[in-house]
N, C-alpha and C. Protein backbone atom coordinates (compact mmCIF):
# COMPACT_ATOMS: atom_id res chain seq x y z
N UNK A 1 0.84 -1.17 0.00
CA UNK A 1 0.00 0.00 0.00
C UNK A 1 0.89 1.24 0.00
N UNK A 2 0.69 2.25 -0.93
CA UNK A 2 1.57 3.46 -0.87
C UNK A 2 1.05 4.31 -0.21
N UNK A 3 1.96 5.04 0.56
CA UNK A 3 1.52 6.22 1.04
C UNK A 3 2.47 7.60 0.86
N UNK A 4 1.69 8.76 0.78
CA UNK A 4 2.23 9.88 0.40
C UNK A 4 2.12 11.14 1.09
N UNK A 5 2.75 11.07 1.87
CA UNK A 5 2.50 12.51 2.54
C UNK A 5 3.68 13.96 2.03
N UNK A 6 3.33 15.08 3.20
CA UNK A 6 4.01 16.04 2.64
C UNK A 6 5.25 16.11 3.13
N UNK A 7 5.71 15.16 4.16
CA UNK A 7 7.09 14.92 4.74
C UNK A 7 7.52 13.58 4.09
N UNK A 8 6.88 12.99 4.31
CA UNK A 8 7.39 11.18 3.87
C UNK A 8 6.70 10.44 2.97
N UNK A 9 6.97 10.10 2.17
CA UNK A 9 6.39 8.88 0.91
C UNK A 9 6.99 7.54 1.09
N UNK A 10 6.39 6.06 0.81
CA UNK A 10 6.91 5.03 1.04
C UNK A 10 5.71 4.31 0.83
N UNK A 11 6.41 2.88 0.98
CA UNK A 11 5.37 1.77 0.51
C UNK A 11 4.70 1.05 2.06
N UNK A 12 4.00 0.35 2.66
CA UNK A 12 3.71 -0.44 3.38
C UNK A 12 3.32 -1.91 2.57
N UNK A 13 4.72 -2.89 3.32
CA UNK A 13 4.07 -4.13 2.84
C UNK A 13 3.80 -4.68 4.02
N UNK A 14 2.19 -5.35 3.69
CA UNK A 14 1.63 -6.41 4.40
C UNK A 14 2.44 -7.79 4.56
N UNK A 15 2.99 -8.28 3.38
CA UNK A 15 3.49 -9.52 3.50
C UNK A 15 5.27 -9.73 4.08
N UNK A 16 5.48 -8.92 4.54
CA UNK A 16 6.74 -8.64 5.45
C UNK A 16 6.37 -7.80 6.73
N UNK A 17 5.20 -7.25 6.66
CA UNK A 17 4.87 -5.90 7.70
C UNK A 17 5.88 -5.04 8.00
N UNK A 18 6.63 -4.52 7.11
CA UNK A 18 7.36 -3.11 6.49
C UNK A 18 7.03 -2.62 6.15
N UNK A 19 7.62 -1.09 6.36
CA UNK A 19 7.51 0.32 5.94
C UNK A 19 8.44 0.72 5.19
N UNK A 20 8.75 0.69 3.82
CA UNK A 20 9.64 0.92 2.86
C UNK A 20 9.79 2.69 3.02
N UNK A 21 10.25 3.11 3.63
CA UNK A 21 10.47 4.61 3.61
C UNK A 21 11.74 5.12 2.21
N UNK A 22 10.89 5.64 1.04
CA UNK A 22 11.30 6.46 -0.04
C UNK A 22 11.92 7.73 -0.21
N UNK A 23 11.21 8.68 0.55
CA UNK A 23 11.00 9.95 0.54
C UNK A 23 10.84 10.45 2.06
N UNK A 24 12.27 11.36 2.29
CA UNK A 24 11.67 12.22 3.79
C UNK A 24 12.21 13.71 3.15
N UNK A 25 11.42 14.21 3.27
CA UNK A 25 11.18 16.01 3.35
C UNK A 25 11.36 16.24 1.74
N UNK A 26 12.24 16.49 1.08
CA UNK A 26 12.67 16.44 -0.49
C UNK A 26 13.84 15.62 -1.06
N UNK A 27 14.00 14.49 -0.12
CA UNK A 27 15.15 13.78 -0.18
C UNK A 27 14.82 12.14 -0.23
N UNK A 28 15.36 11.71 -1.21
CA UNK A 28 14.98 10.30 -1.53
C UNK A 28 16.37 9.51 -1.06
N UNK A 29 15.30 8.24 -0.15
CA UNK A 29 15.91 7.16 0.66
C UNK A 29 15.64 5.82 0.15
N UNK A 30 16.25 5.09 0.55
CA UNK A 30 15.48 3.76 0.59
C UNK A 30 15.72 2.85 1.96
N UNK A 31 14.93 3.03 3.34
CA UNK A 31 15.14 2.61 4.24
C UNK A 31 14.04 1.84 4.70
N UNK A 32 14.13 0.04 5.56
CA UNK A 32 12.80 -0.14 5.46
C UNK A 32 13.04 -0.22 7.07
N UNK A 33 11.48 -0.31 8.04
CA UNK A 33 11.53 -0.05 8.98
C UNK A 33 10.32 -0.78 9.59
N UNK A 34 10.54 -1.97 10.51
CA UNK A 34 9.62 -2.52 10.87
C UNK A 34 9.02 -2.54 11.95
N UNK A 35 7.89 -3.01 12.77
CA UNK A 35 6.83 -2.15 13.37
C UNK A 35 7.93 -1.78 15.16
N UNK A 36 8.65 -2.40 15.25
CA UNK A 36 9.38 -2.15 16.75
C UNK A 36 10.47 -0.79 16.25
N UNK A 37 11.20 -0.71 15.07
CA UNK A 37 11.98 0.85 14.60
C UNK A 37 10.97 1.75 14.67
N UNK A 38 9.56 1.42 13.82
CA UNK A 38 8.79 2.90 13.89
C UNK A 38 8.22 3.25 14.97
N UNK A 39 8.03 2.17 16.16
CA UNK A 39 7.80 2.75 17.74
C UNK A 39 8.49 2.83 18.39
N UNK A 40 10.38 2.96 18.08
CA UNK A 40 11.08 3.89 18.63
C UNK A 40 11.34 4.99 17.98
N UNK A 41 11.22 4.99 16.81
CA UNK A 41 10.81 6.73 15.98
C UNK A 41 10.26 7.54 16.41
N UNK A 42 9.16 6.83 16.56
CA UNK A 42 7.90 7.82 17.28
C UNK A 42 7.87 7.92 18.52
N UNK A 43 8.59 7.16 19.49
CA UNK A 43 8.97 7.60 20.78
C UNK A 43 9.70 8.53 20.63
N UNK A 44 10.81 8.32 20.24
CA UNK A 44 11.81 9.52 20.13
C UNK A 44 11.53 10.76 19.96
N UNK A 45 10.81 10.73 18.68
CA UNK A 45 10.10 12.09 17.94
C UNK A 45 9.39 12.85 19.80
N UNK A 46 8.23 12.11 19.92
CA UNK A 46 7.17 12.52 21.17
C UNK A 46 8.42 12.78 22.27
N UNK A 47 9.30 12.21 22.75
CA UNK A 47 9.95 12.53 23.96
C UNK A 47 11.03 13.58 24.06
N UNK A 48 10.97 14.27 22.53
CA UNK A 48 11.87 15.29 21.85
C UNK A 48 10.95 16.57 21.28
N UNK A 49 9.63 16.28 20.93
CA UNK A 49 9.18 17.07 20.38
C UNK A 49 9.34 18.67 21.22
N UNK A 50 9.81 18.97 21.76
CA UNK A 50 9.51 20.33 22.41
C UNK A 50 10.91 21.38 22.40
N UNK A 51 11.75 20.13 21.31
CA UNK A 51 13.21 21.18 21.01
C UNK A 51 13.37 21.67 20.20
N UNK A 52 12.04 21.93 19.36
CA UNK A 52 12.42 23.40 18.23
C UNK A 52 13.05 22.42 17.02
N UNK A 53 13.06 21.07 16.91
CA UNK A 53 13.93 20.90 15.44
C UNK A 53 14.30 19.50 15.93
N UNK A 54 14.65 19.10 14.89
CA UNK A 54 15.86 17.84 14.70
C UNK A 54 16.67 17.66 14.08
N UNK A 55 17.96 17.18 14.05
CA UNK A 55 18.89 16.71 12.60
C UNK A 55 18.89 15.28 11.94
N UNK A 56 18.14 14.72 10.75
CA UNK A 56 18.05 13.80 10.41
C UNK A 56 19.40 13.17 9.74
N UNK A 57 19.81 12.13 9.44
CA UNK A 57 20.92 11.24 9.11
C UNK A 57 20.55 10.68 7.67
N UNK A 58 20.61 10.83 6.85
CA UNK A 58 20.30 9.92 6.02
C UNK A 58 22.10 9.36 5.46
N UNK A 59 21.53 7.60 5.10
CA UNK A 59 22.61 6.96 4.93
C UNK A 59 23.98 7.30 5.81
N UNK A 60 23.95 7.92 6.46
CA UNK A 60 25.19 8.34 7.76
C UNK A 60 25.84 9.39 7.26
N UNK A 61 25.60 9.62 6.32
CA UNK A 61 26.34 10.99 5.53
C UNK A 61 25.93 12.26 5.80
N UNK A 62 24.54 12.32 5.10
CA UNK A 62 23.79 13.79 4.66
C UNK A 62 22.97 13.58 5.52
N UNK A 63 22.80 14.96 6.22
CA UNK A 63 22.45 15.32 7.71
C UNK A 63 21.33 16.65 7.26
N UNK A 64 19.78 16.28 7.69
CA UNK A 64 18.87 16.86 7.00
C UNK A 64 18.02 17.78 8.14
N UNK A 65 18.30 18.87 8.09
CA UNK A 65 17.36 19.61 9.21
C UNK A 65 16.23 20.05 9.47
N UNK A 66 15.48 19.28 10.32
CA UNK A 66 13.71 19.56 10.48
C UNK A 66 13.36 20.69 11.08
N UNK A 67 12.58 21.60 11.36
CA UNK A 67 12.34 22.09 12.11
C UNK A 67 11.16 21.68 12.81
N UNK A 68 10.91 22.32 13.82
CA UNK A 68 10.12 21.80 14.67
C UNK A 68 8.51 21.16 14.52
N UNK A 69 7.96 22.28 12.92
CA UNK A 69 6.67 22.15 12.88
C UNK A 69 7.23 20.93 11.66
N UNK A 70 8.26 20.66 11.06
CA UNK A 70 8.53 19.85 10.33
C UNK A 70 8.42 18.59 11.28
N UNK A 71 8.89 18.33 12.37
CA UNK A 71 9.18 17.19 13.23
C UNK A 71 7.70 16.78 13.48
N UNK A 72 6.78 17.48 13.70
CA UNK A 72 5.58 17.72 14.14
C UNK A 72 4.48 16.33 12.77
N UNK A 73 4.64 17.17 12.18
CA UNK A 73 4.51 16.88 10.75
C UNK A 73 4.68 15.28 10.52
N UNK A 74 6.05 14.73 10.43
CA UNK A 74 6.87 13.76 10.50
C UNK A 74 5.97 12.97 11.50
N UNK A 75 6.00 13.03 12.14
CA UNK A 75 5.06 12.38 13.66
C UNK A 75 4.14 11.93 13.58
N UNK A 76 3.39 13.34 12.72
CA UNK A 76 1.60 12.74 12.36
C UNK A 76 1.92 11.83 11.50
N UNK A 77 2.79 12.35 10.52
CA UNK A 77 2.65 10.55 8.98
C UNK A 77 3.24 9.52 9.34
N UNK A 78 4.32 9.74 10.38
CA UNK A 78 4.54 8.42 10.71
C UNK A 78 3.40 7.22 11.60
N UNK A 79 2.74 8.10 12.62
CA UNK A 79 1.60 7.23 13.23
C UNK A 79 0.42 7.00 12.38
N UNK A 80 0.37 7.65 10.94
CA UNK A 80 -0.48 7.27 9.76
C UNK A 80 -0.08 5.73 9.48
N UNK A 81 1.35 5.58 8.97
CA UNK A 81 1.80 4.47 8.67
C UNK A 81 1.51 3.67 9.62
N UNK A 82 1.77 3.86 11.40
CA UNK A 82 1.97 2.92 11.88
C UNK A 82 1.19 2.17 12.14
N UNK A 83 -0.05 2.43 11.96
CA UNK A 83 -1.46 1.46 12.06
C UNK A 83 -1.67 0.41 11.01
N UNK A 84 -1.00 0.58 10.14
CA UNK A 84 -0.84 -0.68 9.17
C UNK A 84 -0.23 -1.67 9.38
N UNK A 85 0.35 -1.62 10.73
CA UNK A 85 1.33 -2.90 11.51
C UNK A 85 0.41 -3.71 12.46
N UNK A 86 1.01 -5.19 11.86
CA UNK A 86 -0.31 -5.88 12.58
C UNK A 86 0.86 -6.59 13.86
């Protein structure tokens, strides 16, 4: 099942119960993430949300900066995805 938001794009497969993450902010990934990574994501995100921002990592290299209503953002589509985890 694809999903498309305005922070993150990616696939959800049922038959692995992964989250193929494509797309975060204007930057294309290919990271997959299964249902115990995206509920420490989203812990993280919630137990951080109140610092104005984040610095994202992609591939360990390129280091991508959210801001806060961006992190915000990120949060909501990720707990979009995460209900597709059985």
């Amino acid at each position: 099942m694809l999903y498309e938001g305005k922070m993150i794009a990616g696939e959800f497969d049922g038959s692995t119960n992964e989250f193929v993450l494509q797309r975060i902010k204007h930057h294309y990934t290919e990271t997959t993430l299964n249902k115990g990574q995206m509920q420490k994501v989203l812990s993280y995100l919630e137990k951080h949300r109140h610092e104005g921002g984040q610095i994202l990592s992609l591939f360990d290299q390129m280091l991508v900066r959210l801001s806060g209503e961006e992190v915000a953002l990120l949060s909501s589509e990720l707990a979009e995805v995460q209900i597709r985890y059985q």
